[in-house]
Protein backbone atom coordinates (compact mmCIF):
# COMPACT_ATOMS: atom_id res chain seq x y z
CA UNK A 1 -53.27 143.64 1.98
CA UNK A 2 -56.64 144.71 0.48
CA UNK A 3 -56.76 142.50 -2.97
CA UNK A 4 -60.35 141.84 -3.83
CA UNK A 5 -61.96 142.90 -6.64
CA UNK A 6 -65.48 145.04 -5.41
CA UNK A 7 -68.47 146.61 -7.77
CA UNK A 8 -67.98 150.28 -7.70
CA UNK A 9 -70.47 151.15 -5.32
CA UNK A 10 -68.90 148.11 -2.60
CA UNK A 11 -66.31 149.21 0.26
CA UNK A 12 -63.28 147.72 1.15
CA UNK A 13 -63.27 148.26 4.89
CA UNK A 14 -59.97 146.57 6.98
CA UNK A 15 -61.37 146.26 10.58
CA UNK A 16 -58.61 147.23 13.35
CA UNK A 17 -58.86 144.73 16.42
CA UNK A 18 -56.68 144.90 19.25
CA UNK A 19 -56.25 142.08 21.57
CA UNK A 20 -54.59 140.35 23.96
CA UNK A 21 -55.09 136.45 24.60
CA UNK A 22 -59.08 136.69 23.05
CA UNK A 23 -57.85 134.84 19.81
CA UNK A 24 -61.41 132.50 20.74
CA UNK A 25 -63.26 135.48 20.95
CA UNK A 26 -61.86 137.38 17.96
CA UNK A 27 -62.44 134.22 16.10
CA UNK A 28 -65.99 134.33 17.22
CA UNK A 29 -67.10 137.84 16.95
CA UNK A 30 -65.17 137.93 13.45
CA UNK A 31 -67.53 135.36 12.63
CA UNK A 32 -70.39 136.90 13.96
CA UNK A 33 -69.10 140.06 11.69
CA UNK A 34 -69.63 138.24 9.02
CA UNK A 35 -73.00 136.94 9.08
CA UNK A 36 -73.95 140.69 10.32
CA UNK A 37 -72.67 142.17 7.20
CA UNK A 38 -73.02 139.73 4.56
CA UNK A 39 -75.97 141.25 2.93
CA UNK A 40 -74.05 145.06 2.36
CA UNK A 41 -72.03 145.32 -0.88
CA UNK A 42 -68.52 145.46 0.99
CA UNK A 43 -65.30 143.19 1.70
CA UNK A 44 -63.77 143.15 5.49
CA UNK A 45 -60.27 142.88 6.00
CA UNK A 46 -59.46 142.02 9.33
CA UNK A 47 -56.08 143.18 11.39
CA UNK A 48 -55.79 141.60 14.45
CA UNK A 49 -52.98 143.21 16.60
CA UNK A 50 -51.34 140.86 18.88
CA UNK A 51 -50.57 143.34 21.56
CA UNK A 52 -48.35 141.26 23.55
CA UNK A 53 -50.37 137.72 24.01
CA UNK A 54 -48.89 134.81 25.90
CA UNK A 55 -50.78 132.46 23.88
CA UNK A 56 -50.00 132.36 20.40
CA UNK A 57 -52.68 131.97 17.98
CA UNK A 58 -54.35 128.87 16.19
CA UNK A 59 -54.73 129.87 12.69
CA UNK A 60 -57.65 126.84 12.50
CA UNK A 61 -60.05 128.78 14.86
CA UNK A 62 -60.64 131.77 12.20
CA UNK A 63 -61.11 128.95 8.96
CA UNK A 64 -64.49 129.30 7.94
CA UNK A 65 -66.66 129.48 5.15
CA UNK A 66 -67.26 133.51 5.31
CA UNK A 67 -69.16 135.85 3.01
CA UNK A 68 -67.11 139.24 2.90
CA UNK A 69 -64.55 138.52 4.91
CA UNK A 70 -61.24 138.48 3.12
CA UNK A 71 -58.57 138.04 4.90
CA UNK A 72 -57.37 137.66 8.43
CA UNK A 73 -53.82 138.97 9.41
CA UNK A 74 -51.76 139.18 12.65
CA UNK A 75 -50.09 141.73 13.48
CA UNK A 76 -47.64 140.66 16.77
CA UNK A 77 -45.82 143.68 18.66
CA UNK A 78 -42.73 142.96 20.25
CA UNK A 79 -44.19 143.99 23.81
CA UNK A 80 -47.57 144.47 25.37
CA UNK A 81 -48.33 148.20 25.00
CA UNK A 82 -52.01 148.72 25.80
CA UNK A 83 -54.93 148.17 23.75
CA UNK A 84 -54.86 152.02 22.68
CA UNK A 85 -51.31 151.92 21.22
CA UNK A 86 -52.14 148.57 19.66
CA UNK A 87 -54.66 150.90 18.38
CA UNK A 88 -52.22 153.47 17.05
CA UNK A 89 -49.55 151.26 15.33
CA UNK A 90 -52.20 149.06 13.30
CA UNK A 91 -53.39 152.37 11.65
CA UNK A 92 -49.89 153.09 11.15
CA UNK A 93 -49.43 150.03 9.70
CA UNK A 94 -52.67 149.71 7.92
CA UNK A 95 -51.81 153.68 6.43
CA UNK A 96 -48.22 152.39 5.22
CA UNK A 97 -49.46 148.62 2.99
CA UNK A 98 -53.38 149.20 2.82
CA UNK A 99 -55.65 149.96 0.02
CA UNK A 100 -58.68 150.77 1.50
CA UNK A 101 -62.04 153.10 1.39
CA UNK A 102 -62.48 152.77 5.45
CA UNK A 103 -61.18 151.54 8.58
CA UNK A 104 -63.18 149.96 11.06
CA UNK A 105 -61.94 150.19 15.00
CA UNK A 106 -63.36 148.02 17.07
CA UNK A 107 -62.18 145.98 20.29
CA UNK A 108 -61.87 142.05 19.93
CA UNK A 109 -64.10 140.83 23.30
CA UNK A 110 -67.54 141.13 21.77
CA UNK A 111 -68.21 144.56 23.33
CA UNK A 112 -68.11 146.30 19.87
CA UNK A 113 -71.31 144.25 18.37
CA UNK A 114 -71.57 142.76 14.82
CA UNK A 115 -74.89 144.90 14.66
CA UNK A 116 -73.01 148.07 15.62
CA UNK A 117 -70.20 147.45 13.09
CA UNK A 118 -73.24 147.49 10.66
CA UNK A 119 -75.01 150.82 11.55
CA UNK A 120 -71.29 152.24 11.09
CA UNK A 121 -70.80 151.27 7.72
CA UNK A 122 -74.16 151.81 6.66
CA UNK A 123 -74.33 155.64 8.02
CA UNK A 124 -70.38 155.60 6.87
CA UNK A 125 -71.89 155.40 3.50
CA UNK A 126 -74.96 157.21 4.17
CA UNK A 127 -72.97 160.57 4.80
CA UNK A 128 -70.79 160.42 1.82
CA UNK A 129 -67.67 158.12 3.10
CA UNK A 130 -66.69 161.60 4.19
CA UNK A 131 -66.11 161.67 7.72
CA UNK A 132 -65.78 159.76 10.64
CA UNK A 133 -68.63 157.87 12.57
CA UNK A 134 -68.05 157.23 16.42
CA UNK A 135 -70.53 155.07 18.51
CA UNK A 136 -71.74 156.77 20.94
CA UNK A 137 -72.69 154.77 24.12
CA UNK A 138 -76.90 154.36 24.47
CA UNK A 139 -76.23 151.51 27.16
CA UNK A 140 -73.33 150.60 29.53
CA UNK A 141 -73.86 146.97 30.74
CA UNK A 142 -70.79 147.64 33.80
CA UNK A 143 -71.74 147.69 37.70
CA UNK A 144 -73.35 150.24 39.86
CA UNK A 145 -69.66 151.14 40.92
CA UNK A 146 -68.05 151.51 37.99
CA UNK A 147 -70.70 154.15 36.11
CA UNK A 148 -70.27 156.14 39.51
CA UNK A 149 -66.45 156.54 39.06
CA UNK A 150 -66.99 156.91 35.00
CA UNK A 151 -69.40 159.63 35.88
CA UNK A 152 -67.00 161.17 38.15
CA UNK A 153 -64.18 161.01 35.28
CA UNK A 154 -66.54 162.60 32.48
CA UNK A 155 -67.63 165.59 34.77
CA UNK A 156 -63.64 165.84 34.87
CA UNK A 157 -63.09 165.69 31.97
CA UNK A 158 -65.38 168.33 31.20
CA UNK A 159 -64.35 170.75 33.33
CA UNK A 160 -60.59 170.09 32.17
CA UNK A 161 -60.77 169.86 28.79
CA UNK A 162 -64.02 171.48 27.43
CA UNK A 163 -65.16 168.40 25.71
CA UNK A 164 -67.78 165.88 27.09
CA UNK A 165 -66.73 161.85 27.02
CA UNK A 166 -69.08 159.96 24.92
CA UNK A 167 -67.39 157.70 22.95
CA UNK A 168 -65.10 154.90 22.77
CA UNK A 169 -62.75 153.40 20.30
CA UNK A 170 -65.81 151.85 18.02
CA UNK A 171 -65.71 154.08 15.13
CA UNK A 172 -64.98 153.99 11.47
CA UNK A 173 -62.44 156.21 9.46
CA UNK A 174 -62.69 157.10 5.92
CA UNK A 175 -59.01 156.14 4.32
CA UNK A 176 -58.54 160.43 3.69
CA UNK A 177 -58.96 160.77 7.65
CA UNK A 178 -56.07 158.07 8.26
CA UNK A 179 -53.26 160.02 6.75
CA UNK A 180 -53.94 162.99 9.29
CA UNK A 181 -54.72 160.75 12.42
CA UNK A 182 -51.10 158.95 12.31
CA UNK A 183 -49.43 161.86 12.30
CA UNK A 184 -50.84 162.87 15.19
CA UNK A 185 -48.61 162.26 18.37
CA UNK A 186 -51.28 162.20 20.28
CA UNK A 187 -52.35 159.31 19.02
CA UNK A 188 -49.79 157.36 20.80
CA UNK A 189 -51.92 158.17 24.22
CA UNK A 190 -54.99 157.81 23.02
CA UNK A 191 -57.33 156.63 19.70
CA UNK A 192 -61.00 158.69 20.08
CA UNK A 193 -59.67 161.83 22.23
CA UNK A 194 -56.80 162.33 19.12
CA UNK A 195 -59.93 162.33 16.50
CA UNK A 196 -61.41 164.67 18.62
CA UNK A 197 -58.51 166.70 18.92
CA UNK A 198 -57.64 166.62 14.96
CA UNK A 199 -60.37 168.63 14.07
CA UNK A 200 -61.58 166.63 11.22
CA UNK A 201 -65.01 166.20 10.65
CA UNK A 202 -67.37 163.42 12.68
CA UNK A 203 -70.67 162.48 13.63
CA UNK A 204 -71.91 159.99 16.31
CA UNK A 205 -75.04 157.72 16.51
CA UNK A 206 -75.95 155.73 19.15
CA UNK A 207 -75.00 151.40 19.37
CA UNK A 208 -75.61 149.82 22.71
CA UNK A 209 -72.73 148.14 24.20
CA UNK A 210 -72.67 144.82 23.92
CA UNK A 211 -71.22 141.75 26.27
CA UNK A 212 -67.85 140.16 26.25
CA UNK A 213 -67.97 136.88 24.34
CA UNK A 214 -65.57 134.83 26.09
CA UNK A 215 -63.55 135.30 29.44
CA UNK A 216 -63.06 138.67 31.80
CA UNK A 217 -61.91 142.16 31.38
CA UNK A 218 -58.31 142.54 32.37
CA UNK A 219 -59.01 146.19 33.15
CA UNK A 220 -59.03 147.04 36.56
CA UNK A 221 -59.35 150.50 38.57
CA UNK A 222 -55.96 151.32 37.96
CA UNK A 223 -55.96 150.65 34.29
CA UNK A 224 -59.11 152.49 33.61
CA UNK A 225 -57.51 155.53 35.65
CA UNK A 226 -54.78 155.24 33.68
CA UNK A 227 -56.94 155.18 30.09
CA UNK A 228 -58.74 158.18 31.42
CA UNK A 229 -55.56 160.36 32.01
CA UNK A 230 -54.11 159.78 28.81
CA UNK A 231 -57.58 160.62 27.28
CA UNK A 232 -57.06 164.19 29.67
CA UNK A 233 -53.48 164.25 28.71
CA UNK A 234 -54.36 164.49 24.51
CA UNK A 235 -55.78 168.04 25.94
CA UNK A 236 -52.71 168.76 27.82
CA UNK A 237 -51.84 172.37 26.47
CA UNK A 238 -55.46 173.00 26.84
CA UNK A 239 -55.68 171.47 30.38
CA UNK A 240 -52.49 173.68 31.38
CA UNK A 241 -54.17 176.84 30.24
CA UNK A 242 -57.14 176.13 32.28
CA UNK A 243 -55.46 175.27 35.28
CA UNK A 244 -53.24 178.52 34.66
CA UNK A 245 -56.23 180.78 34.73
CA UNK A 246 -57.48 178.72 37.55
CA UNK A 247 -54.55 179.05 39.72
CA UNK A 248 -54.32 182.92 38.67
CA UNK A 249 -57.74 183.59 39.73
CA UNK A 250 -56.46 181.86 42.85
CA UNK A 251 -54.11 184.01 43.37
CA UNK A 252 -55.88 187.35 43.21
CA UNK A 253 -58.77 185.88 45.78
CA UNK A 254 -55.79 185.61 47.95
CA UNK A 255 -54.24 188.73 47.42
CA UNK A 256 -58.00 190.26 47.90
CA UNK A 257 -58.04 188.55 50.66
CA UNK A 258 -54.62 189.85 52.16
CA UNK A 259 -55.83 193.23 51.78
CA UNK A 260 -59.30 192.48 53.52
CA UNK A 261 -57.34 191.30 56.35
CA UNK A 262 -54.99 194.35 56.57
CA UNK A 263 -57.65 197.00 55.95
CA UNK A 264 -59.67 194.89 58.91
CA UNK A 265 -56.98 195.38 60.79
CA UNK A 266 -55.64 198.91 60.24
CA UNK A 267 -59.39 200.20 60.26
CA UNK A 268 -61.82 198.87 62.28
CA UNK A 269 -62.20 197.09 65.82
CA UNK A 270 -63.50 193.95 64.82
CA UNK A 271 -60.01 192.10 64.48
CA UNK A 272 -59.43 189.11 67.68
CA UNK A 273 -56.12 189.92 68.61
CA UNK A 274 -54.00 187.42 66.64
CA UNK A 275 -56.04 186.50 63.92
CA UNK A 276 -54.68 189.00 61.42
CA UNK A 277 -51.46 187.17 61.66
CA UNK A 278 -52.28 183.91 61.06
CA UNK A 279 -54.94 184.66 58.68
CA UNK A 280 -52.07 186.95 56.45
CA UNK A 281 -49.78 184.13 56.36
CA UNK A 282 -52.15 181.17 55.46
CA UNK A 283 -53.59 183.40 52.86
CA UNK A 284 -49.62 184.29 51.78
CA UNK A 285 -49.19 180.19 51.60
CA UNK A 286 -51.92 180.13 49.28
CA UNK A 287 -50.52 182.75 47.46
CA UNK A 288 -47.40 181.11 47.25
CA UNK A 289 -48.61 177.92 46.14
CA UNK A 290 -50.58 179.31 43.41
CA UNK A 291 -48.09 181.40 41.86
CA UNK A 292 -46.02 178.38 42.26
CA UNK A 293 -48.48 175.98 40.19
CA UNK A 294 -49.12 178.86 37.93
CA UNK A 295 -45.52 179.19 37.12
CA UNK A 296 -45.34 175.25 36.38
CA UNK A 297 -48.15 175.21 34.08
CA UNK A 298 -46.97 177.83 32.12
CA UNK A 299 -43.00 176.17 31.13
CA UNK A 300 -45.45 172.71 30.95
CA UNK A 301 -47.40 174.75 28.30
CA UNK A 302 -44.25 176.09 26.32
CA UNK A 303 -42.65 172.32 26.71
CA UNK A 304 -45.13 170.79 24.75
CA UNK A 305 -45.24 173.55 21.99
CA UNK A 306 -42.16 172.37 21.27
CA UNK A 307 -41.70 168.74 21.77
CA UNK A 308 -42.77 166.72 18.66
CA UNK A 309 -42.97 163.43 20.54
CA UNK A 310 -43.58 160.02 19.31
CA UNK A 311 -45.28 159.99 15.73
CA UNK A 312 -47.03 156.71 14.72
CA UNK A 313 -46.19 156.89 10.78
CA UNK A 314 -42.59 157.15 11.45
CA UNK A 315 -42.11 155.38 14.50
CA UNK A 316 -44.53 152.34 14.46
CA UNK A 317 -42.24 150.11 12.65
CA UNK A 318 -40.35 149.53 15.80
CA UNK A 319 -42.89 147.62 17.69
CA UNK A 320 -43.56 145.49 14.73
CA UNK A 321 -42.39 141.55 15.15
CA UNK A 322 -44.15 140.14 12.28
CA UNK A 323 -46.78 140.35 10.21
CA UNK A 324 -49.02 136.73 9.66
CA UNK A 325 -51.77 135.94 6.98
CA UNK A 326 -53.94 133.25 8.34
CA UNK A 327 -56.72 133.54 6.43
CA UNK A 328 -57.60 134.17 2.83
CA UNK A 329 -60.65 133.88 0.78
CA UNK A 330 -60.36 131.18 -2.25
């Protein structure tokens, strides 16, 4: 895939774009790419991954005259999957028939900026082409209602998991990071919480978001509840142990309060005739309940110890229709 013959110093970046129907805004925003860029010593090689598109795309629209950009290739799944396993089978893909020094991840609308793709690869190189660089949102351009539910979902996803949400799937990978990341099953579920979960080493700097190009978001409520689960659900095991000690502490405040009841009861005056009874057997419900959800978050703990799951690298290949070249520098 990656052909071109660099300077020492230069980068061979292929740039990861998932889409779905935005061929005229990939076309534009690749463009846009290119003018950004054309002044660093490096060669883009974009992978667009047709994630299910009713429209097929019009090789003409991404002809043009451009300065590092190499080549242009489609990469058409069988089915629509979601923009974040579109995500995880063209690093798959791109780890199995690329030779590369990065790879860029960036969404196809125009939200992921030309200027942002830029500060990337600059502090990519900056720190050594050693670790990964995540943009971290400085500016969300979305309605009033929507930052109230995301700021709902990151105090969430706090508490659950430990680890704050600041990020989204703009980032760059050095090619020694991609190896690790599709072997991660996680992966399948979703692209920035799995780098988080690896353990390998990243840094974030702030990009602004920036506006869709062409058309409107096909993600609605239910989609972006969705995305934030299977963020939550990279942390499972760690989620599970949480709500484990949670549900235990539960159920020793009811047990303490069982015995506050009785020793009300046995040993003073102050008890309304009655109210021992019914306050013993809500508390015992409690009880109950908690041991109960205690009990299922421990065998969902041990389940996923053991089950391997789907792993990109050895399963992507299945999603795969075809592979389509429709550009290449002269």
């Amino acid at each position: 895939m990656v052909a071109s013959i660099l300077p020492a110093s230069s980068l061979n970046v292929v740039v990861v774009m998932p889409l779905r129907d935005d061929w005229s805004s990939a076309a534009e925003l690749i463009r846009r790419l290119d003018q950004a860029i054309a002044s660093y010593p490096c060669a883009l090689h974009v992978l667009l991954v047709d994630d299910g598109s009713a429209q097929r795309c019009n090789s003409a629209d991404f002809q043009s005259d451009f300065a590092v950009v190499r080549t242009i290739q489609t990469l058409r799944l069988r089915r629509n999957l979601g923009h974040q396993r579109a995500i995880a089978i063209g690093l798959a893909h791109i780890d199995q028939t690329a030779a590369c020094d990065a790879v860029l991840v960036m969404d196809a609308d125009g939200e992921a900026t030309p200027d942002g793709a830029l500060q990337l690869i600059r502090s990519f190189s900056d720190q050594g082409r050693a670790q990964a660089i995540f943009a971290e949102r400085s500016r969300r351009v979305e309605s009033i209602l929507f930052r109230t539910f995301y700021r709902i979902y990151k105090s969430l996803h706090r508490v659950l998991t430990g680890i704050s949400v600041r990020v989204g799937n703009f980032s760059i990978l050095p090619r020694a990071h991609l190896s690790t990341i599709v072997t991660v099953p996680e992966l399948w579920n979703h692209y920035a919480a799995s780098v988080f979960r690896s353990g390998l080493p990243l840094k974030l700097i702030p990009i602004p978001r920036g506006y869709r190009i062409a058309g409107k978001s096909r993600m609605n409520f239910v989609a972006l509840v969705t995305h934030g689960l299977s963020a939550i659900s990279v942390f499972g095991d760690i989620v599970g142990v949480r709500l484990l000690i949670g549900s235990l502490v539960g159920s020793l405040l009811a047990m303490v309060g069982i015995f506050v009841v009785i020793m009300i009861r046995l040993f003073t005056n102050q008890a309304i005739p009655g109210w021992a009874t019914y306050a013993t057997g809500i508390l015992a419900i409690i009880l109950v309940q908690f041991i109960t959800i205690a009990t299922s978050f421990t065998f969902m703990i041990l389940s996923t110890r053991t089950n391997l799951g789907f792993v990109p690298v050895r399963d992507y290949g299945l999603f795969i229709a075809e592979v389509v070249e429709i550009y290449r520098h002269e």
